[in-house]
N, C-alpha and C. Protein backbone atom coordinates (compact mmCIF):
# COMPACT_ATOMS: atom_id res chain seq x y z
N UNK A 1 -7.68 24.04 60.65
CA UNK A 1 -7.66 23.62 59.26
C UNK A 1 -8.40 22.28 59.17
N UNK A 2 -9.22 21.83 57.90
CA UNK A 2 -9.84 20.94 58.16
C UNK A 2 -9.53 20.20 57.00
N UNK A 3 -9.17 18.62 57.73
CA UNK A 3 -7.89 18.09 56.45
C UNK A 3 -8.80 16.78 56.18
N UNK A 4 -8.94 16.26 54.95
CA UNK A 4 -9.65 15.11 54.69
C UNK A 4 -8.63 14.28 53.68
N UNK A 5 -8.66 12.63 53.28
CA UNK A 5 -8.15 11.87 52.78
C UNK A 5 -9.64 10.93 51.84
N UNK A 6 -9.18 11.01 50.63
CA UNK A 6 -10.65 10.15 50.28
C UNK A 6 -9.66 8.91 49.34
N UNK A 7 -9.61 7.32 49.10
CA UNK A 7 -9.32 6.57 48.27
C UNK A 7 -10.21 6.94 47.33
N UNK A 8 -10.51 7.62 46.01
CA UNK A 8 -10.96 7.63 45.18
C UNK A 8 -11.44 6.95 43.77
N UNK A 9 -10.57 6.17 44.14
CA UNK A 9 -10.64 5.13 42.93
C UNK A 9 -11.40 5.28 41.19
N UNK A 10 -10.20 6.02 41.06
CA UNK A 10 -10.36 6.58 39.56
C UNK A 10 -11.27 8.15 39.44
N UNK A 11 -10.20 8.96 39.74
CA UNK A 11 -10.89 10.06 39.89
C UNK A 11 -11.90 10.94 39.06
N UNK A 12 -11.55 10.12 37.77
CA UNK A 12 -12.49 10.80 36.58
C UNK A 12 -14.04 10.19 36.80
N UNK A 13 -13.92 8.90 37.01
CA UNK A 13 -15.20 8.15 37.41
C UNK A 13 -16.26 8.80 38.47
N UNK A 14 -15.50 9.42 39.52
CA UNK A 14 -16.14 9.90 40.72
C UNK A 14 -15.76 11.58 41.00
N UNK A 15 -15.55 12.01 39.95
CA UNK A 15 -15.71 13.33 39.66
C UNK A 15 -16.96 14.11 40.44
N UNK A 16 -18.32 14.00 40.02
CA UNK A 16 -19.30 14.70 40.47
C UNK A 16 -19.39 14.21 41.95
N UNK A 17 -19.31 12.96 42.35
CA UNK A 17 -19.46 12.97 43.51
C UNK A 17 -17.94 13.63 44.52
N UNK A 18 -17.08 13.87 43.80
CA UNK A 18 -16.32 14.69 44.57
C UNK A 18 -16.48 15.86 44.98
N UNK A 19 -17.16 16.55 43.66
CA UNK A 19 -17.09 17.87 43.52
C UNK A 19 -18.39 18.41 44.34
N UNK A 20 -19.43 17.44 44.81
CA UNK A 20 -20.40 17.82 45.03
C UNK A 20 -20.24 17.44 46.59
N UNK A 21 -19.33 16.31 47.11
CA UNK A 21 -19.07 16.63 48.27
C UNK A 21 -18.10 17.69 49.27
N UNK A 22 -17.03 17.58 48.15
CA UNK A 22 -16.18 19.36 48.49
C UNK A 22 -17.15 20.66 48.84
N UNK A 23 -18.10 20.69 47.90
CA UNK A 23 -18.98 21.86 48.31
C UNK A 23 -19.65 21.68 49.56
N UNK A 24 -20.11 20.54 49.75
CA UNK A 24 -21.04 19.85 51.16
C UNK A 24 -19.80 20.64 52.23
N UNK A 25 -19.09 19.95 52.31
CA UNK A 25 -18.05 19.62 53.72
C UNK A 25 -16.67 20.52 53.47
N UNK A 26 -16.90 21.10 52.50
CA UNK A 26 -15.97 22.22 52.49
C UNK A 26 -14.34 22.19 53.32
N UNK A 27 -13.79 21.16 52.71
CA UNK A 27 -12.86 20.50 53.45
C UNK A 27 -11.36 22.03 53.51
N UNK A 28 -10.28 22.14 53.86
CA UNK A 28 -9.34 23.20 53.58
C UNK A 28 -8.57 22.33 52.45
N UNK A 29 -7.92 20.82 53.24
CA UNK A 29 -7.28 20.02 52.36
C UNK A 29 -7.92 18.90 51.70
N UNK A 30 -7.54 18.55 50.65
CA UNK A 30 -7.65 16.54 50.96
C UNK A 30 -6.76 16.12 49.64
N UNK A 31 -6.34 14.93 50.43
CA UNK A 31 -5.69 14.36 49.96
C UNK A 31 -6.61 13.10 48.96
N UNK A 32 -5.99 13.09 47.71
CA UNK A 32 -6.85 11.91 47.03
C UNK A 32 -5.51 10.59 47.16
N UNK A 33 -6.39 9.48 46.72
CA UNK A 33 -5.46 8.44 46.47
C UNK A 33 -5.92 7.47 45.40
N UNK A 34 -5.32 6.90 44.27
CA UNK A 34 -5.52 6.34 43.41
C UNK A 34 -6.24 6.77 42.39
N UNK A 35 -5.79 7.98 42.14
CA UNK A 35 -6.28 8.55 40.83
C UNK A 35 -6.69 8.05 39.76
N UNK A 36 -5.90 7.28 39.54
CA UNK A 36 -5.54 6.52 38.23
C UNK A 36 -5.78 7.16 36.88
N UNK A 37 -5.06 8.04 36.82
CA UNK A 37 -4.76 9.24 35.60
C UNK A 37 -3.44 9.93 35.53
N UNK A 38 -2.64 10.15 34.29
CA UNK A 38 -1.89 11.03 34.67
C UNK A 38 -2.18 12.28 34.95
N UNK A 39 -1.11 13.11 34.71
CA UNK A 39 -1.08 14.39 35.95
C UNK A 39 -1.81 15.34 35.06
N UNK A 40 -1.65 15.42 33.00
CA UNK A 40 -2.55 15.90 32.25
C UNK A 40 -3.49 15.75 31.92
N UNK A 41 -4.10 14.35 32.29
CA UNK A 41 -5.44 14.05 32.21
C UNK A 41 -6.45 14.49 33.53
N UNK A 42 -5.66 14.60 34.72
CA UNK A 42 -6.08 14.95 36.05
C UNK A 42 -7.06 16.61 35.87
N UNK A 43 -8.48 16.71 36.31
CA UNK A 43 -9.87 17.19 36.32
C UNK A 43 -9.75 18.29 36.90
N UNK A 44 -8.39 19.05 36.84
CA UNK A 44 -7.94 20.53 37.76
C UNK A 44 -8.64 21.20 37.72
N UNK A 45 -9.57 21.92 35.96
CA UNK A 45 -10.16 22.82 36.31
C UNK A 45 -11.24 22.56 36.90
N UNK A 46 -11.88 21.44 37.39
CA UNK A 46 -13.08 21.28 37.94
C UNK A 46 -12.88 21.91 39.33
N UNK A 47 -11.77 21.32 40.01
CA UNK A 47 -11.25 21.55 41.38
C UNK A 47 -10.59 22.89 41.37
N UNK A 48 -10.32 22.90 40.46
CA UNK A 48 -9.86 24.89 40.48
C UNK A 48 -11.29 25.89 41.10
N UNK A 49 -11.98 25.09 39.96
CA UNK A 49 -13.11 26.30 40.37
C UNK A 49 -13.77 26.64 41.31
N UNK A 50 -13.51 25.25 42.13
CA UNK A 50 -14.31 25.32 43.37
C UNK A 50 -12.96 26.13 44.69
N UNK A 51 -11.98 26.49 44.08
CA UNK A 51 -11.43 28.09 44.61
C UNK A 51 -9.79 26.46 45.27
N UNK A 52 -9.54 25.21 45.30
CA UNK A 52 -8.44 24.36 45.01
C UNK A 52 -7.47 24.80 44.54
N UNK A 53 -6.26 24.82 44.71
CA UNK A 53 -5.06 24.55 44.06
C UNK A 53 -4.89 22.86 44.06
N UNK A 54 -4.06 22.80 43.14
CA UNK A 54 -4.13 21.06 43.02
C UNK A 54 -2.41 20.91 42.56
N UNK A 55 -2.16 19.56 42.64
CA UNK A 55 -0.74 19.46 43.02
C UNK A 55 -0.70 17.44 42.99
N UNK A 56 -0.74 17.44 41.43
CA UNK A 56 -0.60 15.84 41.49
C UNK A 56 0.70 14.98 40.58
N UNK A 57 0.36 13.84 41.10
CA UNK A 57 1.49 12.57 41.15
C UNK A 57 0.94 11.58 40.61
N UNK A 58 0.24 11.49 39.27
CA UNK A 58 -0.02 10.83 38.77
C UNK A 58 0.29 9.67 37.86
N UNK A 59 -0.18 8.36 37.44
CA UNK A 59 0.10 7.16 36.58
C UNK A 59 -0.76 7.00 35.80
N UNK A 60 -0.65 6.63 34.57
CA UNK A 60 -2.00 6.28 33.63
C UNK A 60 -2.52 4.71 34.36
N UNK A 61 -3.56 4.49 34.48
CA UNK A 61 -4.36 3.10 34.76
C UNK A 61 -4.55 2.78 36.64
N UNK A 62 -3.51 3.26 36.94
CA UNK A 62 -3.83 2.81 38.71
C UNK A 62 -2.66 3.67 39.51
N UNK A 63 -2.83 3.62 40.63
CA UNK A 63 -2.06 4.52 41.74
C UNK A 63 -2.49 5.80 40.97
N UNK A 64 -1.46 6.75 41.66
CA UNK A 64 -1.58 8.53 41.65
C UNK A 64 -2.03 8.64 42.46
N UNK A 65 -1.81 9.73 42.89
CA UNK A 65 -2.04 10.70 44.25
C UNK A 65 -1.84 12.24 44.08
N UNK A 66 -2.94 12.65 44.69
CA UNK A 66 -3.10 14.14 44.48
C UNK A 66 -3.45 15.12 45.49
N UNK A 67 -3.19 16.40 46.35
CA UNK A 67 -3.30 17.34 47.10
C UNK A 67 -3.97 18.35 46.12
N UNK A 68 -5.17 18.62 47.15
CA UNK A 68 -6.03 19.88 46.89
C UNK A 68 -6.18 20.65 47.90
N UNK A 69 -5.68 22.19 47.60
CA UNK A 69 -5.87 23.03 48.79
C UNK A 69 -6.28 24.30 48.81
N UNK A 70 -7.65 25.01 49.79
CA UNK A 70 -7.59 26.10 49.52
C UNK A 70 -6.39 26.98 49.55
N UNK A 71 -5.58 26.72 50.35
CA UNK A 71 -4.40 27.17 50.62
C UNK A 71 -3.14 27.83 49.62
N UNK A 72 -1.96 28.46 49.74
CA UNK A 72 -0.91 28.08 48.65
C UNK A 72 -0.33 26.80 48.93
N UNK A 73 0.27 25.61 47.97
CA UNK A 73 1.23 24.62 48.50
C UNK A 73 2.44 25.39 48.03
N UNK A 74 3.32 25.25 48.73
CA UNK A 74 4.96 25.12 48.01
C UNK A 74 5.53 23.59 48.77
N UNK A 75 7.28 23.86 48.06
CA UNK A 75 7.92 22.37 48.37
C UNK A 75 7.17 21.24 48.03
N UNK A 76 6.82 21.18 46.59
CA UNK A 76 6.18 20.43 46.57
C UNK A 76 7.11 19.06 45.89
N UNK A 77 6.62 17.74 47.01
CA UNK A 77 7.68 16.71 46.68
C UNK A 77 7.09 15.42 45.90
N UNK A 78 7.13 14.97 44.22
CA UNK A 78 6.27 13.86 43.87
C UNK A 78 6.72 12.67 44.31
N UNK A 79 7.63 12.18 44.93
CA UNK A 79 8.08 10.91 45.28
C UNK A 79 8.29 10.42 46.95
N UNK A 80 8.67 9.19 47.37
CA UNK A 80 9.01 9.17 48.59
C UNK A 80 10.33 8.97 48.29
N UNK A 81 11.25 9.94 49.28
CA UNK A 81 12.70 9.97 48.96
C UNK A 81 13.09 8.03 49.24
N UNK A 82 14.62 7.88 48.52
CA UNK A 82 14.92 7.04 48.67
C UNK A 82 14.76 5.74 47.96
N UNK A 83 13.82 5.85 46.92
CA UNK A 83 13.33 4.61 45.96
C UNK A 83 13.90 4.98 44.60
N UNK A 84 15.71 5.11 44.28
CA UNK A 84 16.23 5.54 43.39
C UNK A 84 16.40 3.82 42.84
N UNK A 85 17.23 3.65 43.44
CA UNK A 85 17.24 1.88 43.37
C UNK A 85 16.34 0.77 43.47
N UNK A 86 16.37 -0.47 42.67
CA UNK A 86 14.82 -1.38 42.49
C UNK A 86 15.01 -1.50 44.08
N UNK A 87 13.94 -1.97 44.50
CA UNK A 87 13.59 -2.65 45.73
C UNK A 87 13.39 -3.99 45.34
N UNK A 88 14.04 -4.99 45.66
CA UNK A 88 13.78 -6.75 45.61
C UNK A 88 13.12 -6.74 44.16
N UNK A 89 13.80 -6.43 43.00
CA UNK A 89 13.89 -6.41 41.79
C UNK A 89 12.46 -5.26 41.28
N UNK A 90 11.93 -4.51 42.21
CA UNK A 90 10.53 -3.85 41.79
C UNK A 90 10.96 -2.59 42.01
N UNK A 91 10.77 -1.82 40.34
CA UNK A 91 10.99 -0.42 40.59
C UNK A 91 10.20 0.31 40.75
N UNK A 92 10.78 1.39 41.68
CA UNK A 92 9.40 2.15 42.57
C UNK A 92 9.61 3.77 41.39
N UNK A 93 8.43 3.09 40.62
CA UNK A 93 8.38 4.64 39.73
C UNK A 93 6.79 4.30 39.89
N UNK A 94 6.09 4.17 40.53
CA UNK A 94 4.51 4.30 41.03
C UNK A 94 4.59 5.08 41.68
N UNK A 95 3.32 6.18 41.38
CA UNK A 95 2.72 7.52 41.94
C UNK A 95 2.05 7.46 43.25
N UNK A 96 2.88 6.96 44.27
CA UNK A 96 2.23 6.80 45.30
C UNK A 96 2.58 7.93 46.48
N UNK A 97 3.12 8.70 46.48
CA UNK A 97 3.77 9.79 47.50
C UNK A 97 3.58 11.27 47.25
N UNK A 98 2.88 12.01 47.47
CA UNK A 98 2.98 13.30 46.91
C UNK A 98 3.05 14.02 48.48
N UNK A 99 3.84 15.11 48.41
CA UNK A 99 3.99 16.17 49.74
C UNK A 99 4.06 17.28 49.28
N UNK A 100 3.47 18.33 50.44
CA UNK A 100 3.53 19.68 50.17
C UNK A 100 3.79 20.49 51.44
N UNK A 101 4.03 21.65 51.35
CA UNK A 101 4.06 22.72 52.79
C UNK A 101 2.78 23.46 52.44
N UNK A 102 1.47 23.56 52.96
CA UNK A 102 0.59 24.45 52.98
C UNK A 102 0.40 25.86 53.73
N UNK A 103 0.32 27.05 53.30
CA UNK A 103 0.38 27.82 54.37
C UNK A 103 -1.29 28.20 54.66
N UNK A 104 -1.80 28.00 55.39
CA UNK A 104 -3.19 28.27 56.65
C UNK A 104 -2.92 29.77 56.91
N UNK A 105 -3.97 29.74 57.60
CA UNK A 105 -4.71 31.09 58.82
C UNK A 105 -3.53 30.97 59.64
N UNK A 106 -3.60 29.62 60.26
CA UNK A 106 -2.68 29.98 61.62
C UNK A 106 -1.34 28.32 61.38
N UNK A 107 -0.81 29.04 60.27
CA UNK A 107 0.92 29.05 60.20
C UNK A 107 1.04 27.53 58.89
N UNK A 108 1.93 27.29 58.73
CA UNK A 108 2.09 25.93 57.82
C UNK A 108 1.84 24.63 58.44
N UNK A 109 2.01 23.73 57.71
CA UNK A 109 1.41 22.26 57.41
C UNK A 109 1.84 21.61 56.64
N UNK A 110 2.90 20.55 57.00
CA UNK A 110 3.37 19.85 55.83
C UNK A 110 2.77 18.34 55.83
N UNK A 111 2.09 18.28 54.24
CA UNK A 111 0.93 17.45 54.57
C UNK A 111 1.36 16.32 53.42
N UNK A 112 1.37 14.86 53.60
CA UNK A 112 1.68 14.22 52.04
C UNK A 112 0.37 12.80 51.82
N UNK A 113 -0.07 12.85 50.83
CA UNK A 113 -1.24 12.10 50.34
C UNK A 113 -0.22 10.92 50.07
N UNK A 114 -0.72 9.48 50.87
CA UNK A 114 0.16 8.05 50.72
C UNK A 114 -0.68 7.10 50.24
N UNK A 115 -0.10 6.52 48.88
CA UNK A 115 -1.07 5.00 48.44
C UNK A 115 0.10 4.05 48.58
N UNK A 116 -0.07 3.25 49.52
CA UNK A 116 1.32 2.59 49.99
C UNK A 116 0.91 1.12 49.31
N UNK A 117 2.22 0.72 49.29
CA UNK A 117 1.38 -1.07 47.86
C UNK A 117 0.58 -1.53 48.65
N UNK A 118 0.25 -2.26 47.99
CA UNK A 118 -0.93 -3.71 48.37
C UNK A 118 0.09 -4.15 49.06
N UNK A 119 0.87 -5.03 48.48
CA UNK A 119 1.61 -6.32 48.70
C UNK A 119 1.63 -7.62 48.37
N UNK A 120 0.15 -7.82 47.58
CA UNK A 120 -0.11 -8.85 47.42
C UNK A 120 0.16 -9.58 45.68
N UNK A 121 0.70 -10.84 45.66
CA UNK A 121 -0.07 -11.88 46.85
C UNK A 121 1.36 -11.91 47.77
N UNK A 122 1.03 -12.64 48.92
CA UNK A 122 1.77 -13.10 50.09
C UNK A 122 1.83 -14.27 49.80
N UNK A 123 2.98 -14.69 50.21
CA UNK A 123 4.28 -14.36 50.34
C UNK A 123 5.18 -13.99 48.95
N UNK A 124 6.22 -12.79 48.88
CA UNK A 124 6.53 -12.58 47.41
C UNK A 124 6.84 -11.31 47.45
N UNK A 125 7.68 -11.34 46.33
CA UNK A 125 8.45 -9.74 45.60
C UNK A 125 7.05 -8.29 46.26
N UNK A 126 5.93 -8.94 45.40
CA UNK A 126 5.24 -7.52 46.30
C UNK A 126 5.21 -6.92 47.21
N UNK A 127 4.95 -8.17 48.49
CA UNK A 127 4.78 -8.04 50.10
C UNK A 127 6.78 -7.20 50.73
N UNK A 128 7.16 -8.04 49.89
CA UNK A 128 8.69 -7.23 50.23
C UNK A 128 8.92 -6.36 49.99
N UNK A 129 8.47 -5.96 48.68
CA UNK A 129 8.27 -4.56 47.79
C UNK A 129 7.60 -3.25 49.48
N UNK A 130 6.09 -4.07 49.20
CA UNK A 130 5.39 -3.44 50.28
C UNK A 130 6.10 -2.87 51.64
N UNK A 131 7.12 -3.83 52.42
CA UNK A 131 7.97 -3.34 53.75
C UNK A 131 8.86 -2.49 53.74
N UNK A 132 9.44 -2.81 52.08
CA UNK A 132 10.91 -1.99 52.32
C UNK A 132 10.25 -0.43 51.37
N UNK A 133 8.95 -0.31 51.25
CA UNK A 133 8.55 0.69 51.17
C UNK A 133 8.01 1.60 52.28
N UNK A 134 7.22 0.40 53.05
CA UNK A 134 7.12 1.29 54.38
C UNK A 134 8.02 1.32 55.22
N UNK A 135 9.40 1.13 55.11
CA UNK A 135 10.17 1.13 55.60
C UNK A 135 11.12 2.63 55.21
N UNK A 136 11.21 2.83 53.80
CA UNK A 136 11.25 4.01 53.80
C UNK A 136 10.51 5.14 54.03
N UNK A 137 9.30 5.29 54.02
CA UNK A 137 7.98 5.66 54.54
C UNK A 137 8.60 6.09 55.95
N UNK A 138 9.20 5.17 56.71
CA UNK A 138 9.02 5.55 58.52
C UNK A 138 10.46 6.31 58.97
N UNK A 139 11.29 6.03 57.58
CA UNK A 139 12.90 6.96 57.94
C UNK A 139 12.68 8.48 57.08
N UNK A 140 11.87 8.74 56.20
CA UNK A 140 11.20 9.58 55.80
C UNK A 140 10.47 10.57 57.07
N UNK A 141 9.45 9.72 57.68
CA UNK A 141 8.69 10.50 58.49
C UNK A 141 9.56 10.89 59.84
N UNK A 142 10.23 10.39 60.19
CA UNK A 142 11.21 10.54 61.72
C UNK A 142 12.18 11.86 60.71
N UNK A 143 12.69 12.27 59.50
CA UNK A 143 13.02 13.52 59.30
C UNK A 143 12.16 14.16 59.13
N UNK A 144 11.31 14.22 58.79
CA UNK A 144 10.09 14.98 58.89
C UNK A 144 9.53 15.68 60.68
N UNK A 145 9.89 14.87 61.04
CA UNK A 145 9.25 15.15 62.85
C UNK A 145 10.46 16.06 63.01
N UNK A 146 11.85 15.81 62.74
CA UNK A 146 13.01 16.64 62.92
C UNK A 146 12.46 17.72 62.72
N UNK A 147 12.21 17.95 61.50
CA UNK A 147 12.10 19.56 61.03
C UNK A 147 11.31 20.81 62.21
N UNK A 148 10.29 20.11 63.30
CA UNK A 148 9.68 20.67 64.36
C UNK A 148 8.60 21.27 63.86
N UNK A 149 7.71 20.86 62.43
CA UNK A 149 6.85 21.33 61.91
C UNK A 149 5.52 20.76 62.09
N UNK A 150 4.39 21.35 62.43
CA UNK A 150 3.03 20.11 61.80
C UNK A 150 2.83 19.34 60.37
N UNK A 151 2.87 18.03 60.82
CA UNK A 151 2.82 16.97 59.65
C UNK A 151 1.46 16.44 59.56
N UNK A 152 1.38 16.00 58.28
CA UNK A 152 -0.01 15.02 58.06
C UNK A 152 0.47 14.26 57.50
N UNK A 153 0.58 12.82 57.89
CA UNK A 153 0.93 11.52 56.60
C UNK A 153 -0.72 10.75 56.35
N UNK A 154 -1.38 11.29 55.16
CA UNK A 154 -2.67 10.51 55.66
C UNK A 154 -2.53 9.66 54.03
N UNK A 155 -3.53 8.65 53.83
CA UNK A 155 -3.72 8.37 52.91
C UNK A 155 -4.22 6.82 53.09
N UNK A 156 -4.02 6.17 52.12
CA UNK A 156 -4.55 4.69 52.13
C UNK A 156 -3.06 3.75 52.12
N UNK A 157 -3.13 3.55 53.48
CA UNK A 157 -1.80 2.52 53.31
C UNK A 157 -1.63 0.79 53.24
N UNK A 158 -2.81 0.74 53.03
CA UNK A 158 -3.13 -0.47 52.74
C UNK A 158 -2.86 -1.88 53.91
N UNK A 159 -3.16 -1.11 55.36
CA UNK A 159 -2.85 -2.43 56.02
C UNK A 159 -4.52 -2.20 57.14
N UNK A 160 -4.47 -3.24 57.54
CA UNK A 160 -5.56 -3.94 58.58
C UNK A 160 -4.53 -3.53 59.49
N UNK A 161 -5.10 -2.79 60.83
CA UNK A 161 -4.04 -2.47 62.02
C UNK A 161 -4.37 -3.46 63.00
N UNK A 162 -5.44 -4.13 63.47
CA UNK A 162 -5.80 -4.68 64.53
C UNK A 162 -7.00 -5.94 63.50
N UNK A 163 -7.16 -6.88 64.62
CA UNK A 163 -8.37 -7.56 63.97
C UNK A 163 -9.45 -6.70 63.68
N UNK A 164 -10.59 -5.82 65.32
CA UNK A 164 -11.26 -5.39 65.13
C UNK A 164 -11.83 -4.24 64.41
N UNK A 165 -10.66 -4.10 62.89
CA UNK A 165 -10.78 -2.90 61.60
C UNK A 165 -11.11 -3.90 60.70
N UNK A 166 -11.59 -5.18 60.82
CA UNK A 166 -12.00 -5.98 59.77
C UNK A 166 -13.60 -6.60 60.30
N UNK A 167 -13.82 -6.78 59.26
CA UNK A 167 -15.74 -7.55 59.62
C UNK A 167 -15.43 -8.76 60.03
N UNK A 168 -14.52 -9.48 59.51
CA UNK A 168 -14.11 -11.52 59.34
C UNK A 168 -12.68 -10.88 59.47
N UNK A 169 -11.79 -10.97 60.41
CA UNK A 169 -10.43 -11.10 60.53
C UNK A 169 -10.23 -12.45 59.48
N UNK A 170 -10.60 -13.86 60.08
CA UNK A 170 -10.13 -14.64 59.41
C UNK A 170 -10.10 -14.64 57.48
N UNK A 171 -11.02 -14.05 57.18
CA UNK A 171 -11.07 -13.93 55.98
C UNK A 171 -9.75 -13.24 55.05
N UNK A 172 -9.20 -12.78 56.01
CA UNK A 172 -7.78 -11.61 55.50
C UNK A 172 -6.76 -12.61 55.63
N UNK A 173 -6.70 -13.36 56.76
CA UNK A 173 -5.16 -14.31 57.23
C UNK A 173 -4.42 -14.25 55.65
N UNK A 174 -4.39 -14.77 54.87
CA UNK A 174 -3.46 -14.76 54.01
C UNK A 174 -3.56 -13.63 52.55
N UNK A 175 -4.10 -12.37 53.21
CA UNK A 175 -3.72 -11.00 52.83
C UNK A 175 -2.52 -10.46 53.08
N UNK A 176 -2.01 -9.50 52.24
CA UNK A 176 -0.64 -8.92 52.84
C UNK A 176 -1.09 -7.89 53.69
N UNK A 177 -2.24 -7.28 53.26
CA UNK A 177 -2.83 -6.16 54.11
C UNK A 177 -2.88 -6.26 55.49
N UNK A 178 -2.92 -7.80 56.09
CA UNK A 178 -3.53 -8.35 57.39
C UNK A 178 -2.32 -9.11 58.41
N UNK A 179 -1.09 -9.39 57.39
CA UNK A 179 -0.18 -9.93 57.99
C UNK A 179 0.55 -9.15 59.51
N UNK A 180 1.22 -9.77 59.99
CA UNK A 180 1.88 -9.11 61.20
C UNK A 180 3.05 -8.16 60.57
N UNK A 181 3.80 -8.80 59.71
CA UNK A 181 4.78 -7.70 59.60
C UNK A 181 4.39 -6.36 58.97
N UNK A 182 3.04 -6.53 58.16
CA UNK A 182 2.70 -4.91 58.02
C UNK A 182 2.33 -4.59 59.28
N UNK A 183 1.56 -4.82 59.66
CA UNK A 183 0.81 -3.90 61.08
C UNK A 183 2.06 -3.52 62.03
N UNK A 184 3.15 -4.50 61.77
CA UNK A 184 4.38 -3.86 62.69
C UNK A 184 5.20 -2.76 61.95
N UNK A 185 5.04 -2.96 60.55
CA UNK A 185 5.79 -1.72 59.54
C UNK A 185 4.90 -0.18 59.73
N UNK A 186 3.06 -0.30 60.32
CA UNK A 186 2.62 0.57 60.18
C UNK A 186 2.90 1.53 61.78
N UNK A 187 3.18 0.43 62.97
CA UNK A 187 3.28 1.19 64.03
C UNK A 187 4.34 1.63 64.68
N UNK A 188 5.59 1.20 63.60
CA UNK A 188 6.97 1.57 63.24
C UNK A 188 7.05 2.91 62.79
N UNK A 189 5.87 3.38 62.09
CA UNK A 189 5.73 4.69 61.89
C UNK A 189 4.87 5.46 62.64
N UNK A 190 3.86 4.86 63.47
CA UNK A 190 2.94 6.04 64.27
C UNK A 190 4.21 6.69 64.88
């Protein structure tokens, strides 16, 4: 199966160049991230036609996230469990989590498109926002491994893992993207 993740950044904007690279590279899945549309304004029949099912988690103006598959999806989940309650006064009703079970040629795939916060600025409600999201993010994915199924967590999670994923490390130091405690929230989940 051949699974792709694109940050899209405003999917209506970059429409043709989606549609015209789907046909190129003929992907099975992909996951979008940052739609920034809701789920009725979201460009289905475009992606229909090109033979897609689509399956989105959308916000008007920023975030959303969306799964396209030749495939069927079922179980399909719009949230990351667990963000019923604010987090450090920030409520998590942003479209950042979408999951599905795909069924393939050769057997299922449970695959979920992630726009995980910024965090920024640092230090602050966001960056905290940001941990105790990927924090549910990584008690999420360890039931997920339970289940004994193939997983995909792909998407844009918004951290710098190492210096050498940046051009100027120093230029990030007081990014949330770049800090230590994300890069330790992100390998908390590999």
């Amino acid at each position: 199966m051949k699974i792709a993740t694109w940050n899209v950044n405003s999917v209506k904007a970059r429409l043709e160049p989606a549609l015209a690279w789907l046909k190129q590279a003929q992907p099975d899945v992909v996951a979008l991230q940052e739609i920034k549309t809701v789920d009725e304004g979201f460009p289905r029949e475009a992606f229909e036609s090109l033979g897609y099912a689509c399956a989105v988690h959308g916000q008007k103006s920023y975030n959303g996230v969306a799964l396209l598959s030749k495939y069927p999806m079922e179980d399909v989940t719009p949230r990351l469990p667990g963000g019923d309650a604010p987090s450090n006064g920030i409520s998590d009703d942003h479209a950042r989590y979408l999951e599905a079970v795909i069924s393939g040629k050769s057997g299922i795939v449970r695959v979920a498109s992630i726009y995980a916060p910024n965090g920024n600025p640092w230090p602050g409600p966001k960056f905290d926002y940001k941990l105790a999201w990927l924090e549910r993010l990584r008690v999420h994915a360890k039931s997920l491994l339970a289940l004994e199924e193939p997983v995909v967590l792909m998407g844009d999670y918004n951290i710098i893992p190492q210096d050498k994923d940046a051009r100027n490390p120093k230029a990030w130091l007081k990014d949330a993207l770049f800090q230590p405690e994300s890069q330790a929230a992100l390998r908390r989940i590999e």
